[in-house]
PDB file of N, CA and C in Angstrom:
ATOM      1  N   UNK A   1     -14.660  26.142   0.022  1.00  0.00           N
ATOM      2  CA  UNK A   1     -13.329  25.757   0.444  1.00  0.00           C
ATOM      3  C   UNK A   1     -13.124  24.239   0.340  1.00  0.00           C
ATOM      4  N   UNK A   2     -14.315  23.479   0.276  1.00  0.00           N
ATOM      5  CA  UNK A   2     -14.057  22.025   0.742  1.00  0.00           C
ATOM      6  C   UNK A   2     -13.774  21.542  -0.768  1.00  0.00           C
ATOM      7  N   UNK A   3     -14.506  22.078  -1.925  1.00  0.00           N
ATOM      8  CA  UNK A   3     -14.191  21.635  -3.211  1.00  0.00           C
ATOM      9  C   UNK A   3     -12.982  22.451  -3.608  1.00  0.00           C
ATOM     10  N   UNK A   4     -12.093  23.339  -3.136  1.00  0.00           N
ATOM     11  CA  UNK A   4     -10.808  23.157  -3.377  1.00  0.00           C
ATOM     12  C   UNK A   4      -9.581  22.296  -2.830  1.00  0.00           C
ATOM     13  N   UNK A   5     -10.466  22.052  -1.439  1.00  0.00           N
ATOM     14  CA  UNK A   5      -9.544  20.679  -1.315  1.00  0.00           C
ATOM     15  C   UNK A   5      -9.518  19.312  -1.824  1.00  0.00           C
ATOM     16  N   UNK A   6     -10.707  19.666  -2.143  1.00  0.00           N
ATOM     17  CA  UNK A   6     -10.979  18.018  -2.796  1.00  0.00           C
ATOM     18  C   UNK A   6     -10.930  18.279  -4.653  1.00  0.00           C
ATOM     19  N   UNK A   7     -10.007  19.429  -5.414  1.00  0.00           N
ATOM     20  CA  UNK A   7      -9.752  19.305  -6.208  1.00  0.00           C
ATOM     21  C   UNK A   7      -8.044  19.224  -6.392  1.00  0.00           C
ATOM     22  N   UNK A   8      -7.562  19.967  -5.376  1.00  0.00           N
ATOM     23  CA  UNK A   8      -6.085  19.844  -4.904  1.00  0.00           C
ATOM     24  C   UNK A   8      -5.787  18.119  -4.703  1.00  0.00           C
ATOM     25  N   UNK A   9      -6.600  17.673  -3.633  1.00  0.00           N
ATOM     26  CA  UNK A   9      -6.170  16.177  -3.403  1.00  0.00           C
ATOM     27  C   UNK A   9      -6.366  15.299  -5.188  1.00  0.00           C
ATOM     28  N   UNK A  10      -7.336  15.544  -5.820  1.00  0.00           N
ATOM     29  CA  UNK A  10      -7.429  14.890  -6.710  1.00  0.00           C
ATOM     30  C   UNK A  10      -6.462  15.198  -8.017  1.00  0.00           C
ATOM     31  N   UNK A  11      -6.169  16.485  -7.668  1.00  0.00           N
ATOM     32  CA  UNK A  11      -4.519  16.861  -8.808  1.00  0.00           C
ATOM     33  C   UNK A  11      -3.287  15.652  -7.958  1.00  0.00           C
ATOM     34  N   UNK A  12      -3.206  15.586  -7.378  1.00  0.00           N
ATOM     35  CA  UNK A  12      -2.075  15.207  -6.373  1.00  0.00           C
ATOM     36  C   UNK A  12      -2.156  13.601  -6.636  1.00  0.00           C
ATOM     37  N   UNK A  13      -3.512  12.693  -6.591  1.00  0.00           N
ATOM     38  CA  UNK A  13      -3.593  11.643  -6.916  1.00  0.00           C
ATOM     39  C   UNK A  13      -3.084  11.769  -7.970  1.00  0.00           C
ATOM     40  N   UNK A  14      -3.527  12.312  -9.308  1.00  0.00           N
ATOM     41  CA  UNK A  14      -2.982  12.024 -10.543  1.00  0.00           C
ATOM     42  C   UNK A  14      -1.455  12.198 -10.970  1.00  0.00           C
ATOM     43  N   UNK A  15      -1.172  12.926  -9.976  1.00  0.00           N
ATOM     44  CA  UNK A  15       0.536  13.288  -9.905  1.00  0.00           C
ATOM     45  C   UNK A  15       1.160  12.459  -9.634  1.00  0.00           C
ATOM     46  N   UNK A  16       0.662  11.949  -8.724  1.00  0.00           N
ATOM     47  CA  UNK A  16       1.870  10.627  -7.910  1.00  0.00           C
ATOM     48  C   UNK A  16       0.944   9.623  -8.862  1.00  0.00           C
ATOM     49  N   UNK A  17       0.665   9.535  -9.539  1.00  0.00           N
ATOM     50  CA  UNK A  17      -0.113   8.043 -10.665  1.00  0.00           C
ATOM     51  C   UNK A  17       0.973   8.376 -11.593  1.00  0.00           C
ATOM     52  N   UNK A  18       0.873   9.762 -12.304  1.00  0.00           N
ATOM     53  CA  UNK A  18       1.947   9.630 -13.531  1.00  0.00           C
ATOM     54  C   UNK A  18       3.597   9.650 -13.410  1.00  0.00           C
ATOM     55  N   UNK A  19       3.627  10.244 -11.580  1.00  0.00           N
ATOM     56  CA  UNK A  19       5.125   9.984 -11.385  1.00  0.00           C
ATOM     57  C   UNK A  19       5.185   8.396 -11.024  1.00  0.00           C
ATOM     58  N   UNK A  20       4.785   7.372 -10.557  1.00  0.00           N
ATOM     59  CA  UNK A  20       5.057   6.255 -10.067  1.00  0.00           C
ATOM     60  C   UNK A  20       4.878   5.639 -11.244  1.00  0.00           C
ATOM     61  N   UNK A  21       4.757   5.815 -12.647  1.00  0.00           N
ATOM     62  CA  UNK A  21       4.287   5.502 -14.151  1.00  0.00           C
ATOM     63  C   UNK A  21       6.119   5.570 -14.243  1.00  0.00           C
ATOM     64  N   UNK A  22       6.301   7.301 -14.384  1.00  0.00           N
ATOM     65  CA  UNK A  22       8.094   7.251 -14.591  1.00  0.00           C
ATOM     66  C   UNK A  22       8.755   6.610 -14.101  1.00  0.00           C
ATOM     67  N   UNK A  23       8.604   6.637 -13.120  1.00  0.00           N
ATOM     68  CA  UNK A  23       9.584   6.035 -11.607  1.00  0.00           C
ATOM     69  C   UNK A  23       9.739   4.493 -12.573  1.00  0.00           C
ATOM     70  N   UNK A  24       8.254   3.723 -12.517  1.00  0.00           N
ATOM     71  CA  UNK A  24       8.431   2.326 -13.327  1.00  0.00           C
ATOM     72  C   UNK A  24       9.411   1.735 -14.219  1.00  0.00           C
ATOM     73  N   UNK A  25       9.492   3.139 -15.189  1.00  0.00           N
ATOM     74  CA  UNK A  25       9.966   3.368 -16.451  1.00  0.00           C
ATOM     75  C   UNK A  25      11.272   3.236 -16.209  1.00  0.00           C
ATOM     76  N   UNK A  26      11.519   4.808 -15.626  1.00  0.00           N
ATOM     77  CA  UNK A  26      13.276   4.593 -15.246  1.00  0.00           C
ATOM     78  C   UNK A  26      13.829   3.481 -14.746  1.00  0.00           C
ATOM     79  N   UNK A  27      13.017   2.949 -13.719  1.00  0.00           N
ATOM     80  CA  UNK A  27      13.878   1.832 -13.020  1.00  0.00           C
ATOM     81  C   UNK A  27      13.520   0.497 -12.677  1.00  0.00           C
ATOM     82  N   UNK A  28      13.171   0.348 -14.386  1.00  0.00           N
ATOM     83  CA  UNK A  28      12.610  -1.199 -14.960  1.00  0.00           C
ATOM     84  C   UNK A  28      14.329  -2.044 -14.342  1.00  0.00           C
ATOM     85  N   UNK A  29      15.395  -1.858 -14.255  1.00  0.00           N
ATOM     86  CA  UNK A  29      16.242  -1.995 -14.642  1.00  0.00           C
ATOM     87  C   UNK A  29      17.044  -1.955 -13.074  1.00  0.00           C
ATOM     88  N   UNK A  30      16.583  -1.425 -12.095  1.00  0.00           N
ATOM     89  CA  UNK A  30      16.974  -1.914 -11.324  1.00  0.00           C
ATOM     90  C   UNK A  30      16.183  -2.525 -10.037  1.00  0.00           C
ATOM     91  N   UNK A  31      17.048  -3.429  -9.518  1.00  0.00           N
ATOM     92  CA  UNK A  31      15.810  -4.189  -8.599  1.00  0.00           C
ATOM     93  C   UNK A  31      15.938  -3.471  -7.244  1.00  0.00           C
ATOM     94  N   UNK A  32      16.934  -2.239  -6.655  1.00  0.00           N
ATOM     95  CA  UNK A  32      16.970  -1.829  -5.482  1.00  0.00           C
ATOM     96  C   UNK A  32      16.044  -0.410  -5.320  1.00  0.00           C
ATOM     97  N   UNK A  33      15.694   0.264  -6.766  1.00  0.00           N
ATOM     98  CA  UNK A  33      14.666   0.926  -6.408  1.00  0.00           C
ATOM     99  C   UNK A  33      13.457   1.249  -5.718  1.00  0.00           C
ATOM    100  N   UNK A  34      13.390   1.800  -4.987  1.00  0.00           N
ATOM    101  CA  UNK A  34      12.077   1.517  -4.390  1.00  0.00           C
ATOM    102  C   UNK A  34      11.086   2.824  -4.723  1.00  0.00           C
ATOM    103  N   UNK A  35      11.481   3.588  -5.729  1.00  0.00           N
ATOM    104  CA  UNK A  35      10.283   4.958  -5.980  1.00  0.00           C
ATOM    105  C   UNK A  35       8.811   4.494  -6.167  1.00  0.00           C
ATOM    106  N   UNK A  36       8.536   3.931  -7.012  1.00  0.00           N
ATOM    107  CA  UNK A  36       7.181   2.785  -7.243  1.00  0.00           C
ATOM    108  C   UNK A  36       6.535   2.888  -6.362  1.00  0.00           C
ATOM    109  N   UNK A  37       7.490   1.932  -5.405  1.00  0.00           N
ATOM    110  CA  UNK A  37       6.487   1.905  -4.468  1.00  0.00           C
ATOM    111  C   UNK A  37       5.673   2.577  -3.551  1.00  0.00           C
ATOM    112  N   UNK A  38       7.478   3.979  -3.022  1.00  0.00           N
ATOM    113  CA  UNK A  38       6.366   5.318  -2.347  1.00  0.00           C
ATOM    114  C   UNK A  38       5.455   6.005  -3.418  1.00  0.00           C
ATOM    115  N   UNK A  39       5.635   5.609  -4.341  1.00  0.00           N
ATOM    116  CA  UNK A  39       4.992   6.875  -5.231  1.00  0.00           C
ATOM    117  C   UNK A  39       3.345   5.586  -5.123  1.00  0.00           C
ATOM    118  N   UNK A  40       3.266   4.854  -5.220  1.00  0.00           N
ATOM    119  CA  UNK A  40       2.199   3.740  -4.484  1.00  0.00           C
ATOM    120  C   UNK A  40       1.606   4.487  -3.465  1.00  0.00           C
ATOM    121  N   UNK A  41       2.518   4.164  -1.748  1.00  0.00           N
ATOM    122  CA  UNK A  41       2.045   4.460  -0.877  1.00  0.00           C
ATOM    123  C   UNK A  41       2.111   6.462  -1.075  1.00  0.00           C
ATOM    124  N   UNK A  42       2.168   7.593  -1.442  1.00  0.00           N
ATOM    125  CA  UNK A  42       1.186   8.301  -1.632  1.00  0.00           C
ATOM    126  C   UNK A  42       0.359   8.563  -2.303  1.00  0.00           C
ATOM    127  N   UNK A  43       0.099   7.480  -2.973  1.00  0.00           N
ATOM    128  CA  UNK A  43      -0.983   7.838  -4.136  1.00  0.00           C
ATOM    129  C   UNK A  43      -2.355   7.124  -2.935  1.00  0.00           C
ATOM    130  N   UNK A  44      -1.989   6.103  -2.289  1.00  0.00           N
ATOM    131  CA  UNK A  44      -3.090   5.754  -1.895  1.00  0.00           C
ATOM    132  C   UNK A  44      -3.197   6.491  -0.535  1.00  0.00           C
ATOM    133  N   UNK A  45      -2.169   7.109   0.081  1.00  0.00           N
ATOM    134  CA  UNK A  45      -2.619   8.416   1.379  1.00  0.00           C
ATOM    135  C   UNK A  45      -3.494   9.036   0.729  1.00  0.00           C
ATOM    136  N   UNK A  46      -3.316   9.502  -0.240  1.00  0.00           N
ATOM    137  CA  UNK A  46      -3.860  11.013  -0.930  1.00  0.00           C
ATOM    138  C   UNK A  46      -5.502  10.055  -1.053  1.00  0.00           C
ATOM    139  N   UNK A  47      -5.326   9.445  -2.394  1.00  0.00           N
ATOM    140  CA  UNK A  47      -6.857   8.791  -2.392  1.00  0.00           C
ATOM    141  C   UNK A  47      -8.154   8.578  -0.895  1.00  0.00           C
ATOM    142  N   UNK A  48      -7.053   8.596   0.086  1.00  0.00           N
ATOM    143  CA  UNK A  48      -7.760   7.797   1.309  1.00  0.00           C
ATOM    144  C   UNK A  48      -7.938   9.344   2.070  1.00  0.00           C
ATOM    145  N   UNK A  49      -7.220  10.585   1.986  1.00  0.00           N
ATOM    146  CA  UNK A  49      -7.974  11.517   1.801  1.00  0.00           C
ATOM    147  C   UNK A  49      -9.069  12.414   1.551  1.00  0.00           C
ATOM    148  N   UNK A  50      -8.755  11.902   0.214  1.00  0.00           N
ATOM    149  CA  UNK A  50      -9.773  12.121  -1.073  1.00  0.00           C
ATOM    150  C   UNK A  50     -11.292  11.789  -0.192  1.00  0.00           C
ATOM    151  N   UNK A  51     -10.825  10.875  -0.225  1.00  0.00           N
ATOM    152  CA  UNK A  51     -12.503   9.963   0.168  1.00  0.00           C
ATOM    153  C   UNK A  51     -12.952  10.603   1.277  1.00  0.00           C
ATOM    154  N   UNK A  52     -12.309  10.238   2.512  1.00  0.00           N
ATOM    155  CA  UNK A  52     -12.548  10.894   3.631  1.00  0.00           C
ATOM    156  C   UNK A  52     -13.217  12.640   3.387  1.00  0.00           C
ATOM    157  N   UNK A  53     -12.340  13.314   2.660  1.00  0.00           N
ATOM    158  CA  UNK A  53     -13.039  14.577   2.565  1.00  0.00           C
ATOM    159  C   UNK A  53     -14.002  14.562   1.713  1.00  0.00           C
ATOM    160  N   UNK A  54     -14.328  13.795   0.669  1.00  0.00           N
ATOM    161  CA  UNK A  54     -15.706  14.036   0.195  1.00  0.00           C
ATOM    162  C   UNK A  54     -17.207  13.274   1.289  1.00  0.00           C
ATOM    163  N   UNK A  55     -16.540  12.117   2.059  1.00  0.00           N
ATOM    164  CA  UNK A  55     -17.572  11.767   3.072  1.00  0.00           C
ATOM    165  C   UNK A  55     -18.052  12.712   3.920  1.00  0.00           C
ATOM    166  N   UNK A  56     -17.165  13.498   4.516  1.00  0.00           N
ATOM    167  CA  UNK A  56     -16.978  14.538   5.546  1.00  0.00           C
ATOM    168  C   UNK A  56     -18.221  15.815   4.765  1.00  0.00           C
ATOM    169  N   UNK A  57     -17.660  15.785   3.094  1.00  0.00           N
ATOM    170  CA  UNK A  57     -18.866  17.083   2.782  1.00  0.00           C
ATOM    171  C   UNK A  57     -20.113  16.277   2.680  1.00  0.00           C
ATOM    172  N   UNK A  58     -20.430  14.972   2.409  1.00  0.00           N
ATOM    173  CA  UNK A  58     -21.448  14.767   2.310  1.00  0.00           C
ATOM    174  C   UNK A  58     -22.500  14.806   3.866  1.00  0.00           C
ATOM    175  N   UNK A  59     -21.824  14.367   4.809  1.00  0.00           N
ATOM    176  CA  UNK A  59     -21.905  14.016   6.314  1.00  0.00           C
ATOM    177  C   UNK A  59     -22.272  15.340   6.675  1.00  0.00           C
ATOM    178  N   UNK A  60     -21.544  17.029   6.183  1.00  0.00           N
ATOM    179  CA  UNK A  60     -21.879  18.047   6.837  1.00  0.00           C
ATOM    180  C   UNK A  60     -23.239  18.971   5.776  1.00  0.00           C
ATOM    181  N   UNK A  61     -23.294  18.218   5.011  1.00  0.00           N
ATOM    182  CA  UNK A  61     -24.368  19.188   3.923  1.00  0.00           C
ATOM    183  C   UNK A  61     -23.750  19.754   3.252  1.00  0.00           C
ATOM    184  N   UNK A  62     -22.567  20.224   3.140  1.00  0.00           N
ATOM    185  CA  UNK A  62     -21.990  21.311   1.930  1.00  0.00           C
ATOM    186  C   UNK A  62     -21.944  20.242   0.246  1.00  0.00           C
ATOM    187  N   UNK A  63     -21.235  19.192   0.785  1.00  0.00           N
ATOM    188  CA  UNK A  63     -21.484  18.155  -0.718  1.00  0.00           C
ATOM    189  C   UNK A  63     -23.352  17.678  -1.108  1.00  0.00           C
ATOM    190  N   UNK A  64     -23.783  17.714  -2.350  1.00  0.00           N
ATOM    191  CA  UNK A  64     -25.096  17.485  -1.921  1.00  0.00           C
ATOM    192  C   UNK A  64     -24.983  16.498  -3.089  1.00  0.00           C
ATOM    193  N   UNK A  65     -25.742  15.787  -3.389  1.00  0.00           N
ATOM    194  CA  UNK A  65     -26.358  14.563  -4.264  1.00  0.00           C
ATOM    195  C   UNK A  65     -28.073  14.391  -4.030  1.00  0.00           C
ATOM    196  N   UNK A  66     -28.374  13.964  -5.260  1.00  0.00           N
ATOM    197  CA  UNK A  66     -29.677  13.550  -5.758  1.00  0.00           C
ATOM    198  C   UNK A  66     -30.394  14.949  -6.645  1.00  0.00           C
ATOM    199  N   UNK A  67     -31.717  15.159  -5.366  1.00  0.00           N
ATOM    200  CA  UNK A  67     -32.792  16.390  -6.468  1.00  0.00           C
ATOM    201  C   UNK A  67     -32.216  17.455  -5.881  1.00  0.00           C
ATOM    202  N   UNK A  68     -31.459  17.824  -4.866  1.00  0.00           N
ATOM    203  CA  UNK A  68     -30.747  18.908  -4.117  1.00  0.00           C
ATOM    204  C   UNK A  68     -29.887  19.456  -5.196  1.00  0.00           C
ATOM    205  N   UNK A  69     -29.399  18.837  -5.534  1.00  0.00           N
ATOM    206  CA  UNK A  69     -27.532  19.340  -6.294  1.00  0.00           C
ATOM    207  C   UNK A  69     -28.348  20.566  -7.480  1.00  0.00           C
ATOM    208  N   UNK A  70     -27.566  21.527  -7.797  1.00  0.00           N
ATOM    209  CA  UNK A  70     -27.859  22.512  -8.281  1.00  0.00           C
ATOM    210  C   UNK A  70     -27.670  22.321  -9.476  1.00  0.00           C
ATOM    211  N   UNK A  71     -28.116  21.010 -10.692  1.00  0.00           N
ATOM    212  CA  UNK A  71     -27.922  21.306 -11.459  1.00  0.00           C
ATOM    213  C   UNK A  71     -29.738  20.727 -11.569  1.00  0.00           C
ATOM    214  N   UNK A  72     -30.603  20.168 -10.813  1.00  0.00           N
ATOM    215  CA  UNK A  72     -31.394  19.616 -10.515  1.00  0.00           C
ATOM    216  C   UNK A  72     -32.798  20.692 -10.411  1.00  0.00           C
ATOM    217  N   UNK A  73     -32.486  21.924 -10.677  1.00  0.00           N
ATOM    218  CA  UNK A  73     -33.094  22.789 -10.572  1.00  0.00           C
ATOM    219  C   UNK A  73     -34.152  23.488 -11.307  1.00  0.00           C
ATOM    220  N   UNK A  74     -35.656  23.519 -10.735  1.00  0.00           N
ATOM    221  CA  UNK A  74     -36.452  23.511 -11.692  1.00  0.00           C
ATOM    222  C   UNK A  74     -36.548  24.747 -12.329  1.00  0.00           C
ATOM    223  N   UNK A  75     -37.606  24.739 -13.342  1.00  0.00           N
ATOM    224  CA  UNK A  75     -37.396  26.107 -13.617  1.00  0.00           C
ATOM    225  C   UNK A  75     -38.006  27.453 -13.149  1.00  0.00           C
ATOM    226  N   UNK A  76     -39.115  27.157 -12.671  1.00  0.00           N
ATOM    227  CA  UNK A  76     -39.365  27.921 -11.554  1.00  0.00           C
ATOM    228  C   UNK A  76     -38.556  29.129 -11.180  1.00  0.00           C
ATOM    229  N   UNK A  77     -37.562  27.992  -9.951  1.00  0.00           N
ATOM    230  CA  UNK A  77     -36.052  28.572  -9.666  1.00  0.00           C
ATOM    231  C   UNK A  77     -35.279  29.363  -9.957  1.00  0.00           C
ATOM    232  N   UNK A  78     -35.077  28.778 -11.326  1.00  0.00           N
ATOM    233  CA  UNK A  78     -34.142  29.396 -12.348  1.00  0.00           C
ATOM    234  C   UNK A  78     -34.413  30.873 -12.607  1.00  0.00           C
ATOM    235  N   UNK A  79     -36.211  31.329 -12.623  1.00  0.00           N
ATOM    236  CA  UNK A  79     -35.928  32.716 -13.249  1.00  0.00           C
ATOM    237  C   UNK A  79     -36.646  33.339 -12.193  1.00  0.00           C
TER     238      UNK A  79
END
């Protein structure tokens, strides 16, 4: 469950990156726009998310890193 949230949050970063890209685009042209900038401030909620929930899996054991992670696996194991 925790790596679908932390693949959801990371669609969502890239969303609000390529909408605050348009937003730029469209409204090179005017100076009272302000989309940019929320599309800014959720890109960096979401990121600050992001993080938080991958600390959180590392902190509870479900995220693993180093000789643990399952791709690390000898062969033994394997059969």
């Amino acid at each position: 469950m925790l790596k679908v949230i932390i693949i959801v949050l990371l669609l969502g970063v890239i969303a609000s990156l390529f909408s605050g890209l348009v937003f730029l685009f469209k409204d090179s042209g005017r100076s009272d726009s302000k989309r940019t900038l929320y599309a800014l401030g959720v890109r960096i909620s979401l990121a600050a998310m992001l993080l938080a929930t991958i600390f959180y899996g590392f902190y509870t054991g479900e995220l693993r890193l180093g000789t643990n992670a399952p791709w690390h696996q000898s062969d033994a194991e394997l059969q």
